[in-house]
Every structure is written in structure tokens, then in C-alpha cells.
Protein backbone atom coordinates (compact mmCIF):
# COMPACT_ATOMS: atom_id res chain seq x y z
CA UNK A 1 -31.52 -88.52 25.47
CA UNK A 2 -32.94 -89.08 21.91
CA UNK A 3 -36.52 -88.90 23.07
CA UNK A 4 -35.74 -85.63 25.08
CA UNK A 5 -35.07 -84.23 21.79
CA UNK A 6 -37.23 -85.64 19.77
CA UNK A 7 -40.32 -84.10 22.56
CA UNK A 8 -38.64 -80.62 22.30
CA UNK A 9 -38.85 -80.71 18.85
CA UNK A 10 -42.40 -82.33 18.77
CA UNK A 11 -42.88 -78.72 21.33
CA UNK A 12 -41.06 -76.30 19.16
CA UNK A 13 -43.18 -77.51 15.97
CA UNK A 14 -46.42 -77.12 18.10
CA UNK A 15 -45.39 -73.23 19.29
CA UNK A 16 -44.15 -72.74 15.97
CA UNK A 17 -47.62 -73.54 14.32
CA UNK A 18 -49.79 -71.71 17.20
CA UNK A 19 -47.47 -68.34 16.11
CA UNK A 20 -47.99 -68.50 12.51
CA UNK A 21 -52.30 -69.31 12.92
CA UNK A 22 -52.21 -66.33 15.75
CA UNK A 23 -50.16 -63.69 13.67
CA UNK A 24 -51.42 -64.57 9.92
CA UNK A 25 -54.70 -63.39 10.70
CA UNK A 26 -53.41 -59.78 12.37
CA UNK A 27 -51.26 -59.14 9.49
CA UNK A 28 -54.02 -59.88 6.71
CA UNK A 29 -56.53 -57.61 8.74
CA UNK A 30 -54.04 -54.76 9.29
CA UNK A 31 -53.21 -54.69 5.17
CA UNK A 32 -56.98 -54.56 4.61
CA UNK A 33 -57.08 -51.75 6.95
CA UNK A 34 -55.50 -49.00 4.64
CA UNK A 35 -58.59 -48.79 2.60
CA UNK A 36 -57.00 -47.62 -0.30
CA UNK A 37 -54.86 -50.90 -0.81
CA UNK A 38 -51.55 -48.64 0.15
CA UNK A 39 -49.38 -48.53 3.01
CA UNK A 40 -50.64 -46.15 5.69
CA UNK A 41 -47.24 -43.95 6.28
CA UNK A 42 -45.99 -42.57 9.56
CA UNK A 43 -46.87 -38.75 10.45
CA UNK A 44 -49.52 -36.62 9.69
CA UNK A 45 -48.88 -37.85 5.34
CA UNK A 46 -52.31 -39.53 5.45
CA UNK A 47 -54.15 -36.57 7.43
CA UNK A 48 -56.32 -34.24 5.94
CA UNK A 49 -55.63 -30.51 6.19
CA UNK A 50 -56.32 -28.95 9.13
CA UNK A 51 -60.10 -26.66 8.86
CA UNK A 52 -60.03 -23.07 8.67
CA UNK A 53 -61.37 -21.76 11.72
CA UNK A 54 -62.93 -18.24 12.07
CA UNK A 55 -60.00 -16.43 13.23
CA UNK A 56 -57.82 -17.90 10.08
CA UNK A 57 -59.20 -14.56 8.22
CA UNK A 58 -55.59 -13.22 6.33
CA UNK A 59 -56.42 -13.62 2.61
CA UNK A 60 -53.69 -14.97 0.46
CA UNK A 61 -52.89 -13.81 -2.90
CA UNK A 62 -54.52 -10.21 -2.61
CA UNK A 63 -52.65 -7.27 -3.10
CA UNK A 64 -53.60 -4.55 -0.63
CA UNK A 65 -53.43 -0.51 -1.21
CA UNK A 66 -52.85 1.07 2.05
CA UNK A 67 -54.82 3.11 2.91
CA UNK A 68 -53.99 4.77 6.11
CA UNK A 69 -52.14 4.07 9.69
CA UNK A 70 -53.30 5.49 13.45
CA UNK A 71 -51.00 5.42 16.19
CA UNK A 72 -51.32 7.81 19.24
CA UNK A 73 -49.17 10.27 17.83
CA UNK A 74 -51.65 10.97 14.66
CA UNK A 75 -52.44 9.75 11.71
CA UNK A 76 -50.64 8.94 8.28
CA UNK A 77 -52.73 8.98 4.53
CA UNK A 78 -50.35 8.38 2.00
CA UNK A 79 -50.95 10.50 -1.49
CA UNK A 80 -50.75 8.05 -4.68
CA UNK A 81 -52.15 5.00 -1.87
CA UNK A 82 -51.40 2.56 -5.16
CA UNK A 83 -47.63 3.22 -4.70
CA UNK A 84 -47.70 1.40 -1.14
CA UNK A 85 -48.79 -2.14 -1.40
CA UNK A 86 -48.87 -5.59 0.15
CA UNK A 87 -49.48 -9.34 -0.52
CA UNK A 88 -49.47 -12.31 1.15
CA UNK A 89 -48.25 -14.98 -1.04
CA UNK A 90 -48.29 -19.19 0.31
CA UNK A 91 -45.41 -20.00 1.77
CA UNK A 92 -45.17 -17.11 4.35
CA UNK A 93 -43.98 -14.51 2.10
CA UNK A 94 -44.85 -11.27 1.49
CA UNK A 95 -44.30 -8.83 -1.50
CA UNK A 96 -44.01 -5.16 -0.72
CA UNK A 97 -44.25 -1.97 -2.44
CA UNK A 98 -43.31 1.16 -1.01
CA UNK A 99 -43.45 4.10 -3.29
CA UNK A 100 -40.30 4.01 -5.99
CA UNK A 101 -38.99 1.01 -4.18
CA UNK A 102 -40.44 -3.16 -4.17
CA UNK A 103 -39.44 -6.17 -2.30
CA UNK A 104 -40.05 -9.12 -0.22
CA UNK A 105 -40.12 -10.71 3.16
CA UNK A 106 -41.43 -12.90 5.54
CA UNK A 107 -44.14 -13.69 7.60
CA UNK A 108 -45.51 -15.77 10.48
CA UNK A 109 -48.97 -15.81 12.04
CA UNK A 110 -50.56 -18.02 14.80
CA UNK A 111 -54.50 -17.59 14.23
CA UNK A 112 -54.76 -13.79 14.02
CA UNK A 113 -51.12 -12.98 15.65
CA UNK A 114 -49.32 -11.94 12.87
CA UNK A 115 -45.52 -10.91 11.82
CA UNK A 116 -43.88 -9.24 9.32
CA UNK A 117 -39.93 -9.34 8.64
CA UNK A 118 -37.02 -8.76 7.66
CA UNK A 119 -38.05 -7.33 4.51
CA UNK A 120 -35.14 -6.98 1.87
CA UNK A 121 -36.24 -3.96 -0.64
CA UNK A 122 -34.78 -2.09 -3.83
CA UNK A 123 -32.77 0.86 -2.18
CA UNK A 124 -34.04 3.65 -4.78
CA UNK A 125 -34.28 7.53 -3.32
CA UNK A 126 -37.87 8.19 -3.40
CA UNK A 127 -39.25 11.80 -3.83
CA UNK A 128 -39.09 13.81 -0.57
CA UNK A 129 -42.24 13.69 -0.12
CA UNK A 130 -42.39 10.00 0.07
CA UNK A 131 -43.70 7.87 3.23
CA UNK A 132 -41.80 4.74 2.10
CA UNK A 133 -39.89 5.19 5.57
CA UNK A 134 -43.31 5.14 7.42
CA UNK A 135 -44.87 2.79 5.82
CA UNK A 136 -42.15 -0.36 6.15
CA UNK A 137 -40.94 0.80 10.09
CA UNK A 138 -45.17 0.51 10.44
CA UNK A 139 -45.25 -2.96 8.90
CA UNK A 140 -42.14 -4.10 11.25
CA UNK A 141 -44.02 -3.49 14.45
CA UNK A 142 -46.96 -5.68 13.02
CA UNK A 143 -48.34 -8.02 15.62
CA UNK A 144 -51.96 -8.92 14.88
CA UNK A 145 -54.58 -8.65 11.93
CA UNK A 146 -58.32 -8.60 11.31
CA UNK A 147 -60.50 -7.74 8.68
CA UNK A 148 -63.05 -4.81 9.21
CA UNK A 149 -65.95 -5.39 6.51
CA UNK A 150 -63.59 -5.79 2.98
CA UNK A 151 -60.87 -3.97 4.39
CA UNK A 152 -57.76 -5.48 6.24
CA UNK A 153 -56.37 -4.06 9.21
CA UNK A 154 -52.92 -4.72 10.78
CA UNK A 155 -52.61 -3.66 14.55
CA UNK A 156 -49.26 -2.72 15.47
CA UNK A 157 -47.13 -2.98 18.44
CA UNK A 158 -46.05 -1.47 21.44
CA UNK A 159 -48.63 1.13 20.65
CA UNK A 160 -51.66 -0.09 19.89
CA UNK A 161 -51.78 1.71 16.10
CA UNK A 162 -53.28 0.03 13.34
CA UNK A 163 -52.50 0.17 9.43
CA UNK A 164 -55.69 0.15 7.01
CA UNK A 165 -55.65 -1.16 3.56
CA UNK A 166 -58.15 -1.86 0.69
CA UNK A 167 -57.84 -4.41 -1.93
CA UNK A 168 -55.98 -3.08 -4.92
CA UNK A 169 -58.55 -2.13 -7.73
CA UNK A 170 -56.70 -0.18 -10.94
């Protein structure tokens, strides 16, 4: 009985050392791996932003005058164009003016698909001439964008309008 143990053992031992020569070397080479002597972390930490493609075209951080919108009915130009503005910021927000009255929102976009809303806005009582009304209820039924030469244009849903604006210059 002693020697049955005594061979188990003497087997154990010998499995025991084959292991530790078989994973030592794996363990050392997968450290090594990281390159920058750190752990390499789970998820998408370590990659690199994604490229912008050609379609990714909605500059960030501009303010935009509009300038006009088109929809099958007719056409809107707003007087005093300065008084209705837009900007992307990061983050998917948006800040809007329109006319006597400013605010903020949200956006998503999917290449050039684009959407705009809710916006939340100061609730001031704009001259009666104002298009303020117009000009958010337009940028609600935003579904796409593109830019035409410096100008950005917002195409608008269910009726295949459009909304025009210029980058703000004073």
C-alpha cells in the first residue's frame, strides 16, 4: 500500500512539473505582448478611434445662420437670418436660436441620417413677424444632412424640404 502511494506521488510531482514548464512560458509571452508594459483591458479601451469616412461631413462647433428652407408648399427667408441659429456641440447636443428666444437639444446621426429633438427653449413672445415657429417645427422633421460647397443643408421629412444655412460671420 505504501509504495502505491509513494508512485502516485512520484506521478503527481511529475504532472505537477510538466504544468508549471508548459504554462510559465505562455504567461511570460502574453505579458510581453501588451507592448506598452500595461495590461491590455477588455472592450474597445485599447482601440483607436474609429476614421472619419466621407459621409461623416456634420461640422462640430460651428454656429450656422439659416439661411432659408424649401418644402413643396414654398419657400421661407427669414429677415435678420443672424437671429435663427444652430450648433452642433460634442456630445450630441445642439444649441438653438430662434429669434428673441435660445435653447438646447439633442441630436443623433448615423453617417449622414440625422435627428434633431426635443429641444427645450426660452418661451419669450417674439415680434409678430417672427418665424421662430417655422424655423424649430422645420428642425423637428430633420432626417438627413449634407453639405453643398460651405453651406450646410438639412433635408427634412415626410416632404422632402430642405433647410439652408451659412456659417455665422458678424
Amino acid at each position: 500500500m505504501r509504495s502505491f502511494t509513494l508512485r502516485s506521488f512520484i506521478v503527481r510531482s511529475s504532472t505537477l512539473r510538466s504544468l508549471t514548464v508548459l504554462t510559465v512560458p505562455i504567461i511570460l509571452a502574453a505579458c510581453a505582448a501588451t507592448g506598452s508594459g500595461g495590461p491590455v483591458l477588455p472592450g474597445l479601451v485599447n482601440a483607436p478611434p474609429p476614421p472619419l469616412g466621407a459621409e461623416d461631413t456634420l461640422p462640430i462647433g460651428v454656429v450656422w445662420t439659416w439661411l432659408s428652407t424649401q418644402t413643396r408648399d414654398g419657400g421661407i427667408v427669414p429677415d435678420g437670418r443672424e437671429r435663427y441659429t444652430l450648433e452642433f456641440r460634442p456630445g450630441g447636443t445642439v444649441n438653438v436660436r430662434a429669434d428673441c428666444n435660445r435653447g438646447s437639444g439633442t441630436y443623433t446621426r448615423t453617417g449622414n441620417a440625422l435627428g434633431i429633438g426635443p429641444i427645450a427653449l426660452t418661451r419669450m413672445a417674439c415680434p409678430p413677424d417672427s418665424r421662430d415657429t417655422d424655423f424649430i417645427k422645420a428642425l423637428g422633421a430633420v432626417d438627413g444632412h449634407s453639405m453643398i460647397g460651405s453651406d450646410l443643408v438639412l433635408r427634412l421629412k415626410p416632404d422632402g424640404g430642405s433647410m439652408r444655412f451659412t456659417s455665422y460671420r458678424p
